[in-house]
N, C-alpha and C. Protein backbone atom coordinates (compact mmCIF):
# COMPACT_ATOMS: atom_id res chain seq x y z
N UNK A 1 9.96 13.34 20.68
CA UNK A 1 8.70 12.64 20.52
C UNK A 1 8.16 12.25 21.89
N UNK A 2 7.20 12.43 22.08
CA UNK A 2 5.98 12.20 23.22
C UNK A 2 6.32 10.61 23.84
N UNK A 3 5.40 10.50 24.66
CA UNK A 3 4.92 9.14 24.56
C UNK A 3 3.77 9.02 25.47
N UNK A 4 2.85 8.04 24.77
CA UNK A 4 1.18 7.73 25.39
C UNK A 4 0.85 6.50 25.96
N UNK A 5 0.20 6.30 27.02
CA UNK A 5 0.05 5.21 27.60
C UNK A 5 -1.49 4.80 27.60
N UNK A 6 -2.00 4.35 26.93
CA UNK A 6 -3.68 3.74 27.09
C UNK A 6 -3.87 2.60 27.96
N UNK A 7 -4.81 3.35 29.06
CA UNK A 7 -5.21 1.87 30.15
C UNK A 7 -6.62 1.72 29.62
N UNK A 8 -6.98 0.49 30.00
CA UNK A 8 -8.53 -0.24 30.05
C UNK A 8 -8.84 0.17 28.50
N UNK A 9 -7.99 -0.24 27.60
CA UNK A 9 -8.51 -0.33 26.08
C UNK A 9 -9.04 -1.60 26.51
N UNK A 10 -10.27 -1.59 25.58
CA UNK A 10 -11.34 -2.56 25.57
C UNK A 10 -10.56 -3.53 24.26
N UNK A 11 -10.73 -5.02 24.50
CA UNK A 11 -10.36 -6.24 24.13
C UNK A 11 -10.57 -6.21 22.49
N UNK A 12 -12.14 -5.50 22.37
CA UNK A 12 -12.38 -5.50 21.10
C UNK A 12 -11.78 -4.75 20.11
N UNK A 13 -10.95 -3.48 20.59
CA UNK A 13 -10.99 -2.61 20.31
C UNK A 13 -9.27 -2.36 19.75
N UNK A 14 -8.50 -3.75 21.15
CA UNK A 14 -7.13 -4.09 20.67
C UNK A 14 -7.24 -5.01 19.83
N UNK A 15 -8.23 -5.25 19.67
CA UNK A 15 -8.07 -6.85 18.39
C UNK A 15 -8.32 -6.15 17.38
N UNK A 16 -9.20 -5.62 16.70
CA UNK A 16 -9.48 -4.64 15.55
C UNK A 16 -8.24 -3.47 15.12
N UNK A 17 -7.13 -3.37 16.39
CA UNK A 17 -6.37 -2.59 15.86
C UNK A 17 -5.43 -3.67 15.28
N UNK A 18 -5.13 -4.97 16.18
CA UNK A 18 -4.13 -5.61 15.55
C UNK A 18 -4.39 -6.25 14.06
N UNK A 19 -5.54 -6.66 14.10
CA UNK A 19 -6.11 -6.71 12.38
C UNK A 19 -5.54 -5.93 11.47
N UNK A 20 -6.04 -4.12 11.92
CA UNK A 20 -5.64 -3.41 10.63
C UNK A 20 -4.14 -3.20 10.58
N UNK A 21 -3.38 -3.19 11.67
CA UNK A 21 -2.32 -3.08 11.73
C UNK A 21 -1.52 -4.40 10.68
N UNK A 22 -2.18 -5.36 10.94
CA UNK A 22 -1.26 -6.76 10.27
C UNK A 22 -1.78 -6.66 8.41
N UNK A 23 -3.28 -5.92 8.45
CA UNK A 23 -3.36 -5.54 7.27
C UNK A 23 -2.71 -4.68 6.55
N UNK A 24 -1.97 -3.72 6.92
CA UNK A 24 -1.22 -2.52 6.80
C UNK A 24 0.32 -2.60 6.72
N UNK A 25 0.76 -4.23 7.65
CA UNK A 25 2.37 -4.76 7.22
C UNK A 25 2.74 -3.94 8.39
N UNK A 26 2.03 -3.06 9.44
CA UNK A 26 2.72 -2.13 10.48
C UNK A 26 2.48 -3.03 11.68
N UNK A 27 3.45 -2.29 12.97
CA UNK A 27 3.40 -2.79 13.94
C UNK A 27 1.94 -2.22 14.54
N UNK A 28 1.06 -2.65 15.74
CA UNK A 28 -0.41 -1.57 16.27
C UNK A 28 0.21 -0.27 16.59
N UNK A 29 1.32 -0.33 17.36
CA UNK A 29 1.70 0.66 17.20
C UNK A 29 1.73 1.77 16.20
N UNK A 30 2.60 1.39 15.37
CA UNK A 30 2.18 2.11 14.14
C UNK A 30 1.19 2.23 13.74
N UNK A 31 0.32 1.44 13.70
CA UNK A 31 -1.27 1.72 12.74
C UNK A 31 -1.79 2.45 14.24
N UNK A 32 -2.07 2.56 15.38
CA UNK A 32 -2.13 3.43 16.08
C UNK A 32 -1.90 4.62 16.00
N UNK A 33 -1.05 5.35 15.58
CA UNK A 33 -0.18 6.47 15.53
C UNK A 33 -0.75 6.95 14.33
N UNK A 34 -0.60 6.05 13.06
CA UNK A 34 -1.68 6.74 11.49
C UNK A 34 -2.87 7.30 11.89
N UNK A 35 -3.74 6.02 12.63
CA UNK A 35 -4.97 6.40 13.18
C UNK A 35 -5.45 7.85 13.90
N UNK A 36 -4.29 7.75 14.47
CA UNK A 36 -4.50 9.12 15.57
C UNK A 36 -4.03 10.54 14.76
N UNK A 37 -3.15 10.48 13.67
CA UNK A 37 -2.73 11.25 12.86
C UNK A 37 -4.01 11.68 12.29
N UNK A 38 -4.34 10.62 11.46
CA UNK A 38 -6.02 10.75 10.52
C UNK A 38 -6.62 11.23 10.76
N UNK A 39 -7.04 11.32 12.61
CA UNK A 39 -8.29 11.95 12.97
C UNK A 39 -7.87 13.20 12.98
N UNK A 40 -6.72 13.90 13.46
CA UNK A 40 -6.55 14.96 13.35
C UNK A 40 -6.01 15.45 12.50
N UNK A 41 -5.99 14.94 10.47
CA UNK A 41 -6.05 15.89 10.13
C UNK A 41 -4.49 16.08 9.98
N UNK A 42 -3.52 15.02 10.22
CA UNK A 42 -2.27 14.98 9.71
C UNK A 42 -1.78 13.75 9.79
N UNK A 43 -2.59 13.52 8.56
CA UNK A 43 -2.03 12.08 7.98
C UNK A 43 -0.98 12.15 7.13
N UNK A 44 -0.04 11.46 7.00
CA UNK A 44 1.46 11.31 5.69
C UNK A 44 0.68 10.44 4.89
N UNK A 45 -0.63 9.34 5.31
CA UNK A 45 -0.42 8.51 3.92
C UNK A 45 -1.16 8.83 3.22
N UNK A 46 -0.27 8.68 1.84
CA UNK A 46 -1.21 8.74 0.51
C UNK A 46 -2.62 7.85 0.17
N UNK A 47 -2.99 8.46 -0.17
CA UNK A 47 -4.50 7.74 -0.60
C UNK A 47 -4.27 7.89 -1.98
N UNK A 48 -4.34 6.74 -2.53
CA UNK A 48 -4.79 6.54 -4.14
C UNK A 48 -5.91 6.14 -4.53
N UNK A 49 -6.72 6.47 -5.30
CA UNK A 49 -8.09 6.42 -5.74
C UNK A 49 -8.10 4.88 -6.61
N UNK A 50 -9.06 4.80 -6.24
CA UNK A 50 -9.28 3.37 -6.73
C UNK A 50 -9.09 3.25 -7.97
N UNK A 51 -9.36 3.99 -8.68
CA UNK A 51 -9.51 4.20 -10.14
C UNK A 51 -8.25 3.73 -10.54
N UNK A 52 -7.50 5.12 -10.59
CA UNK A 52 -6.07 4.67 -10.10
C UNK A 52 -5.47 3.20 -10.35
N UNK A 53 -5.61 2.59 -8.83
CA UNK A 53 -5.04 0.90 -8.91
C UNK A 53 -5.61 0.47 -9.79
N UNK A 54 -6.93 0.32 -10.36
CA UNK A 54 -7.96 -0.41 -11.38
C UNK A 54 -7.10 -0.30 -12.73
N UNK A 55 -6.51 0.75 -13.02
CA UNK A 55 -5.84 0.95 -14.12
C UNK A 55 -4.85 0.53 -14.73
N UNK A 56 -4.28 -0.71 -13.56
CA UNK A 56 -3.12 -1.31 -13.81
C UNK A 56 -3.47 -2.04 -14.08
N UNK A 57 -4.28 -2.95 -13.33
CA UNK A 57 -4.91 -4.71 -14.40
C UNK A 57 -5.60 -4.55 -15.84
N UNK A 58 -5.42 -3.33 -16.26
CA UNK A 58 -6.23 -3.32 -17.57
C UNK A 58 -5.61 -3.74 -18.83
N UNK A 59 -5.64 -4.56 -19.25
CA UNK A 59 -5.28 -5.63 -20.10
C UNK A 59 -4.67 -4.03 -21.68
N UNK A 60 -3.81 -4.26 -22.37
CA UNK A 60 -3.49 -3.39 -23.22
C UNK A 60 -4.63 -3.67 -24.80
N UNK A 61 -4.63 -2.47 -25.44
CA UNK A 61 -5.55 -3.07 -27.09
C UNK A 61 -4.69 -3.67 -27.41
N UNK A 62 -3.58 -3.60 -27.98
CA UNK A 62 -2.63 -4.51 -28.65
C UNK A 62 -1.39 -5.27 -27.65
N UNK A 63 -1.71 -6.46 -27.99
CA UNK A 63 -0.59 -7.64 -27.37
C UNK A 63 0.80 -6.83 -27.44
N UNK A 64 1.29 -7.46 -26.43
CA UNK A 64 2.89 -7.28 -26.36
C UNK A 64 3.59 -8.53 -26.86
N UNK A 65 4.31 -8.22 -28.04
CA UNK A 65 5.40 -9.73 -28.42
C UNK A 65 6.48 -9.51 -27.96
N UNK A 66 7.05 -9.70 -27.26
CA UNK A 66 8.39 -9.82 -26.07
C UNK A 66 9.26 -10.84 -27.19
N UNK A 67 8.92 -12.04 -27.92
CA UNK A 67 9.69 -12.32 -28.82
C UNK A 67 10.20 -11.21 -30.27
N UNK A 68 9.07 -10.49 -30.56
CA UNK A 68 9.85 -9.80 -31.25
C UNK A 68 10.68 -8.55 -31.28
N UNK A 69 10.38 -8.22 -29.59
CA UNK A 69 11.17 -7.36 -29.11
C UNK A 69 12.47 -7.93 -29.07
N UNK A 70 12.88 -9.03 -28.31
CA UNK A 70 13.99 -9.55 -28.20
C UNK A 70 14.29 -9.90 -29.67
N UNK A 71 13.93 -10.27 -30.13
CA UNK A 71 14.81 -10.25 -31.73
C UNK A 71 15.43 -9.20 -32.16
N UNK A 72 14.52 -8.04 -32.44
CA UNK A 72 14.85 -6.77 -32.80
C UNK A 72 15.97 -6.74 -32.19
N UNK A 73 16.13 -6.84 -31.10
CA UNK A 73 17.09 -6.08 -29.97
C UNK A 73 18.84 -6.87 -30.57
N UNK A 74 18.40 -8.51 -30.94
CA UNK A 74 19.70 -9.33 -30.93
C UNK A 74 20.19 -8.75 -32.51
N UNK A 75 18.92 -8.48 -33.14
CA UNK A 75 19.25 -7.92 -34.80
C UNK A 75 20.33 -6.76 -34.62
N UNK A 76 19.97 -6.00 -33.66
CA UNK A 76 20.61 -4.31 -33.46
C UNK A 76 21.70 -4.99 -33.29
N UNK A 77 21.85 -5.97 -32.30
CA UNK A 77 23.52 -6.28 -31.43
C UNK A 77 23.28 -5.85 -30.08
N UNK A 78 22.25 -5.52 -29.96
CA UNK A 78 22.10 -4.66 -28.33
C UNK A 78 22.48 -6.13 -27.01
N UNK A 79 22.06 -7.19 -27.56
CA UNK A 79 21.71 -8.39 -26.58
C UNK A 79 23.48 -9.33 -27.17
C-alpha cells in the first residue's frame, strides 16, 4: 500500500472531512480514502436505497402478541 501526503489542505476543507468522517464512525483518514475510492469509481461501500431502510420502520397489518407466542411455546415444553 502507497502512501499520500497532502500539503496546504485548506482549513475548510479539513473540517468538512472531519465531520463526514465522525459521521461515518471512520477515522478522516478513512473517510479520505472512501472519498478518493468514489471518485474513481472503486468504491467497496454499499449503497442501500432509501426505500430499502424506510421499510424497516413500517409498522406490520397485524400486531405481534409475544404473550401468546410465549405461551404457545411453554404449552409445547419448548421454554
Amino acid at each position: 500500500m502507497g502512501t499520500l501526503t497532502i500539503r496546504n489542505l485548506d482549513d475548510t476543507v479539513k473540517k468538512e472531512l472531519r465531520k463526514r468522517a465522525a459521521e461515518h464512525g471512520v477515522s478522516m483518514e478513512q473517510e479520505a480514502r472512501n472519498l478518493l475510492a468514489e471518485s474513481l469509481g472503486l468504491s467497496k461501500r454499499r449503497k442501500v436505497p432509501v426505500e430499502k431502510i424506510l421499510e424497516l420502520g413500517i409498522k406490520p397489518e397485524t400486531p405481534f402478541d409475544l404473550k401468546k407466542v410465549s405461551d404457545e411455546m411453554w404449552d409445547e415444553g419448548l421454554l
